[in-house]
N, C-alpha and C. Protein backbone atom coordinates (compact mmCIF):
# COMPACT_ATOMS: atom_id res chain seq x y z
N UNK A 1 6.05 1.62 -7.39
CA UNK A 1 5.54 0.65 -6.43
C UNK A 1 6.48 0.65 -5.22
N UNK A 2 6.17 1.12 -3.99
CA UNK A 2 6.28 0.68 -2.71
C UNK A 2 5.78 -0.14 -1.81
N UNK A 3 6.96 -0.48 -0.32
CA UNK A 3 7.06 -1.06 0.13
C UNK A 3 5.51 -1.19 1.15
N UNK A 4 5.22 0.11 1.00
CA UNK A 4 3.82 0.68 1.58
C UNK A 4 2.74 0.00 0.60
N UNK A 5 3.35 0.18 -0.66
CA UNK A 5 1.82 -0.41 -1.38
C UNK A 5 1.65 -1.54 -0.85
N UNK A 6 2.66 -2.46 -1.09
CA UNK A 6 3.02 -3.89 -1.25
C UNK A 6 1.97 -4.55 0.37
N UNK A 7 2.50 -3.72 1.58
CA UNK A 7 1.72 -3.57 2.63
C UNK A 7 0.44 -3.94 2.58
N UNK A 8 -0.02 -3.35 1.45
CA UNK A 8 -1.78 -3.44 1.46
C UNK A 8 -2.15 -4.06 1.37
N UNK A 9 -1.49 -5.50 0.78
CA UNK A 9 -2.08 -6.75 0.41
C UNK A 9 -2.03 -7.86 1.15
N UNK A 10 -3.16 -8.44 1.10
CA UNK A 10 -2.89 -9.84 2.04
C UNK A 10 -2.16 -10.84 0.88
N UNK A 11 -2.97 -11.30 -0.18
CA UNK A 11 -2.33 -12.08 -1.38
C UNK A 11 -1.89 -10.64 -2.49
N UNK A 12 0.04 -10.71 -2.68
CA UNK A 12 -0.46 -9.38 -3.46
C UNK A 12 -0.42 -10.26 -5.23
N UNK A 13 -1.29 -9.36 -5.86
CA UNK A 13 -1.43 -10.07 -7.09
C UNK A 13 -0.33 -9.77 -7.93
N UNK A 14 0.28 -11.07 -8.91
CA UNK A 14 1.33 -10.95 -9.38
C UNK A 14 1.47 -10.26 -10.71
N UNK A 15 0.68 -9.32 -10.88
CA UNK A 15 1.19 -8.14 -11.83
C UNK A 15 1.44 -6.91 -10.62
N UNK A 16 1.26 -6.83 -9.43
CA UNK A 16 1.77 -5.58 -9.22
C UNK A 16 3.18 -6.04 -8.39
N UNK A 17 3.18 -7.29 -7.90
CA UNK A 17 4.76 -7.95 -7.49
C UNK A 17 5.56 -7.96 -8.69
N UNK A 18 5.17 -8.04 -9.85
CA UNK A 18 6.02 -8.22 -11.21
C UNK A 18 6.38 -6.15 -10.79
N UNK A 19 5.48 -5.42 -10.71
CA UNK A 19 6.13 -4.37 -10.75
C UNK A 19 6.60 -3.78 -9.58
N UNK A 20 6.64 -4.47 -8.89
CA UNK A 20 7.44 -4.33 -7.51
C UNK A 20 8.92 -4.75 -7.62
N UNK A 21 9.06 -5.69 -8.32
CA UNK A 21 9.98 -6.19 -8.87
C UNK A 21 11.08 -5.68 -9.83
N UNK A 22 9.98 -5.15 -10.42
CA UNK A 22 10.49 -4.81 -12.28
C UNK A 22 10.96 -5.76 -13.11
N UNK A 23 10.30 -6.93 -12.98
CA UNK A 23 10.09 -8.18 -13.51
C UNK A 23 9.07 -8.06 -14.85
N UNK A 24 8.92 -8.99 -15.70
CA UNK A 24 7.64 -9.90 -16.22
C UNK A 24 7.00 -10.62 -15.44
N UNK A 25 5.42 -10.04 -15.50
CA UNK A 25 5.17 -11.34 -14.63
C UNK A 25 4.95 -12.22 -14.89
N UNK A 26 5.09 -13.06 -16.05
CA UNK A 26 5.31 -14.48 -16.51
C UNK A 26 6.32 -15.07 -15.71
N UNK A 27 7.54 -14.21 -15.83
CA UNK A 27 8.74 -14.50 -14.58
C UNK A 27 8.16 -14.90 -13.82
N UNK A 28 7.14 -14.11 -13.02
CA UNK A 28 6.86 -14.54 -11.36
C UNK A 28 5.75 -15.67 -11.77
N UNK A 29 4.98 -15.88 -12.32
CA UNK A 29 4.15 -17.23 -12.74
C UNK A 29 4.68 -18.23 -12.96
N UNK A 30 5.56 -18.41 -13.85
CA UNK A 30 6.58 -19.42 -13.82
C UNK A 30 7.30 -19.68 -13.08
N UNK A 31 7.90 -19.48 -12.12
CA UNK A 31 8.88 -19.38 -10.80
C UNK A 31 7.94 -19.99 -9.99
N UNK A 32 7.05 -19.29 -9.42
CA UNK A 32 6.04 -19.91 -8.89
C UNK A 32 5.57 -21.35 -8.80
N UNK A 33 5.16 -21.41 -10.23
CA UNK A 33 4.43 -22.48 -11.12
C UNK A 33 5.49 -23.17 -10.34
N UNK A 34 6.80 -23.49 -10.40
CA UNK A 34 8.02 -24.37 -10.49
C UNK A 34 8.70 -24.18 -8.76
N UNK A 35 7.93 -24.00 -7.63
CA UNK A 35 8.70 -23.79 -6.74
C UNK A 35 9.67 -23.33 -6.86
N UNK A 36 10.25 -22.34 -7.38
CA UNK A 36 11.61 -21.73 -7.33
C UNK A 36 11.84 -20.45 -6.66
N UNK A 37 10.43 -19.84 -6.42
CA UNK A 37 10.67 -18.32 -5.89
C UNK A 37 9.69 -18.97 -4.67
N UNK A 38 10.67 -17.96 -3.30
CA UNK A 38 10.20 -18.13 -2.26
C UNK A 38 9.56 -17.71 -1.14
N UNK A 39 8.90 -16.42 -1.49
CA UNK A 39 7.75 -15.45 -1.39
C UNK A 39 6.27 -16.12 -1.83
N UNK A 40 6.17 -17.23 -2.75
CA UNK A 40 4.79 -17.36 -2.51
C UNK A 40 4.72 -18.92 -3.32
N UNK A 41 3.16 -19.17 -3.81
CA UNK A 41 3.30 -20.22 -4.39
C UNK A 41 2.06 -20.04 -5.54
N UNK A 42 1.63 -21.36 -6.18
CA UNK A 42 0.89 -21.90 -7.40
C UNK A 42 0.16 -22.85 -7.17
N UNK A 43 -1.05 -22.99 -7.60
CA UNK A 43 -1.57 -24.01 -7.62
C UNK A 43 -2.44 -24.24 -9.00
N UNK A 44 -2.48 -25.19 -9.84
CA UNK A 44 -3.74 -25.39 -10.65
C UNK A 44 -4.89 -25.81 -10.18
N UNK A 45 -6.12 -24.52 -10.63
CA UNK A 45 -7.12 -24.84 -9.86
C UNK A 45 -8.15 -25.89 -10.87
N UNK A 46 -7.48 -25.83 -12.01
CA UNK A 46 -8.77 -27.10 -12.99
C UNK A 46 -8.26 -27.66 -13.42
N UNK A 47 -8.50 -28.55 -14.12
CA UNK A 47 -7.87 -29.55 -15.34
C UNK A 47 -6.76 -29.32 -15.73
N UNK A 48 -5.90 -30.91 -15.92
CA UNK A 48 -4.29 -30.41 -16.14
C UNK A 48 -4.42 -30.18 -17.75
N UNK A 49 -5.47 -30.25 -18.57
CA UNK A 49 -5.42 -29.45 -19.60
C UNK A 49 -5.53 -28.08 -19.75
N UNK A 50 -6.41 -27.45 -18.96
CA UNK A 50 -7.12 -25.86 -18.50
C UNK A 50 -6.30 -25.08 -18.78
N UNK A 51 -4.64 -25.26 -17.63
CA UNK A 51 -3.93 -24.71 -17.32
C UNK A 51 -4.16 -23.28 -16.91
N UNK A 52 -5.07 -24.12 -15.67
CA UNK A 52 -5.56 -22.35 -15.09
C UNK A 52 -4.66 -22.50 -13.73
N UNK A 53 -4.23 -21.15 -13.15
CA UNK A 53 -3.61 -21.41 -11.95
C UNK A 53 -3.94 -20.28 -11.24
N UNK A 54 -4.01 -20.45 -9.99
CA UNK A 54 -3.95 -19.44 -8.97
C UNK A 54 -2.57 -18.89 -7.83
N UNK A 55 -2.74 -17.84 -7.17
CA UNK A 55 -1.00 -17.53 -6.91
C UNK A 55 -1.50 -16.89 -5.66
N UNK A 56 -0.39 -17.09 -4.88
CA UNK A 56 -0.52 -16.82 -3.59
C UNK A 56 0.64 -16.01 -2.98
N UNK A 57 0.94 -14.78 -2.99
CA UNK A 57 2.11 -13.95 -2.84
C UNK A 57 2.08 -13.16 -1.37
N UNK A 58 3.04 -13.63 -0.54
CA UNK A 58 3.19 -12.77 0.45
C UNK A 58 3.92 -11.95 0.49
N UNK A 59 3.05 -10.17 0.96
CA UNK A 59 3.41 -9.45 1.38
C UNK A 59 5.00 -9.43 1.64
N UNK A 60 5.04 -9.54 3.04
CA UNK A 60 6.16 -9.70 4.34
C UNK A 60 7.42 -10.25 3.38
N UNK A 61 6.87 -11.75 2.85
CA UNK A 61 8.17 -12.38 1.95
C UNK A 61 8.64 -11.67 0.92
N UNK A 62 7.71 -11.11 0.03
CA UNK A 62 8.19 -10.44 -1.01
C UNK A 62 8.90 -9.35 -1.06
N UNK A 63 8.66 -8.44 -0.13
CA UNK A 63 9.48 -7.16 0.68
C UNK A 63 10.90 -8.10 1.15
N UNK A 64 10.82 -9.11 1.94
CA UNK A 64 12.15 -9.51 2.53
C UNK A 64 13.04 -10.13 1.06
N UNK A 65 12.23 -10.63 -0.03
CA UNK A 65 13.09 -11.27 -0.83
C UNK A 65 13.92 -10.12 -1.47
N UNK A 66 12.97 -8.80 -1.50
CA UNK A 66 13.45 -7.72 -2.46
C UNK A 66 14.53 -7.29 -2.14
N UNK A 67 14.53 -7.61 -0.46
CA UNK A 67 16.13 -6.60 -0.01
C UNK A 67 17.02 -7.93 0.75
N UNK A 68 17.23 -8.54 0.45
CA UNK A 68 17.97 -9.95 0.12
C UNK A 68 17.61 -10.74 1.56
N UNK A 69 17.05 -10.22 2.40
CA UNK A 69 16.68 -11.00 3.11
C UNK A 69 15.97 -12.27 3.54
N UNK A 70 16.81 -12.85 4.48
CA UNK A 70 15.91 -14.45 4.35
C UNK A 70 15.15 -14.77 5.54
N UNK A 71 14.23 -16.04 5.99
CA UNK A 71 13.76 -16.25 7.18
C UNK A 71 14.16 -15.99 8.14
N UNK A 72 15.71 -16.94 7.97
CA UNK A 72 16.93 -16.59 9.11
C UNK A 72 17.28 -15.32 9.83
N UNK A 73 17.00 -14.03 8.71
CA UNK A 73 17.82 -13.05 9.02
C UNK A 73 16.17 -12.30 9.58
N UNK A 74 15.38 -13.16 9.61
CA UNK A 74 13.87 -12.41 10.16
C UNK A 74 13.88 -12.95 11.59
N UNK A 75 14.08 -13.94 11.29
CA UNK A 75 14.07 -14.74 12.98
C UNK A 75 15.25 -14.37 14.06
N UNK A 76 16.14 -14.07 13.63
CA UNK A 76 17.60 -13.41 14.49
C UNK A 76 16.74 -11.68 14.51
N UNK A 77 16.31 -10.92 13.92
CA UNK A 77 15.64 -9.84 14.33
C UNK A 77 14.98 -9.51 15.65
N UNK A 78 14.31 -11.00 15.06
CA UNK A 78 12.89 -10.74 16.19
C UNK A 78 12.65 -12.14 17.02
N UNK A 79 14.10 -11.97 17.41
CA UNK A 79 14.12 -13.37 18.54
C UNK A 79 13.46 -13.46 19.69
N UNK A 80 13.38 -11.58 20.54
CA UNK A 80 12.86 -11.66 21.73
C UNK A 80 11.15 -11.60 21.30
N UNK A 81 10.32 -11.08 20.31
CA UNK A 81 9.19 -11.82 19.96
C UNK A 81 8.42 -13.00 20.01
N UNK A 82 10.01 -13.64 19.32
CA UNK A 82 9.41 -14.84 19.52
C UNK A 82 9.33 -15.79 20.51
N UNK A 83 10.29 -15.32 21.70
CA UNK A 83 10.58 -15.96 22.91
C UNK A 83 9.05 -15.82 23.39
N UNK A 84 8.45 -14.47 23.40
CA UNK A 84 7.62 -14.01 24.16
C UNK A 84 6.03 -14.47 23.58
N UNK A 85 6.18 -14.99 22.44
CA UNK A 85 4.93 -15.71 21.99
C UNK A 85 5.08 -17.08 22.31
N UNK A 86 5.74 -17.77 22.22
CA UNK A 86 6.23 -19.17 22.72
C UNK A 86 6.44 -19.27 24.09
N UNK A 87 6.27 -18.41 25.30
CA UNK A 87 6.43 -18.62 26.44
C UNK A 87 4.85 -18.35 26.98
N UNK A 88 4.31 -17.83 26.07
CA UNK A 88 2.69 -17.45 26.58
C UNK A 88 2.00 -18.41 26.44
């Protein structure tokens, strides 16, 4: 799994981030589930008995979490970007 695959996805689904990873993806469900990982999120979509959930994984974040990068170090990148969208 590459950084190219990973690319392809708008939500990427968390068995191929688990192997992007080289995780379990229970890991990444649970993390999730629990706000703790910060590439994407969880939601239960039925009954708090159901325990059905849905997952929402970004691309962009998940690539930046992989190579230790954080918002910060995205936003100091691409400062003159952002000057130039905020001045338009």
């Amino acid at each position: 799994m590459t950084e190219n695959d990973i690319k392809q996805y708008d939500n990427v689904p968390v068995t191929v981030a688990a192997k992007y990873l080289d995780v379990n993806p229970q890991y990444l469900r649970i993390g999730l589930q629990r706000n703790r990982l910060p590439f994407g999120s969880a939601v239960q979509v039925s009954g708090k008995d159901d325990g059905r959930w849905s997952y929402q994984i970004s691309p962009g974040a998940l690539i930046n979490w992989k190579e230790g990068k954080s918002l910060q170090d995205w936003i100091s990148e691409n400062k003159t970007y952002l000057k130039t969208l905020l001045e338009e």
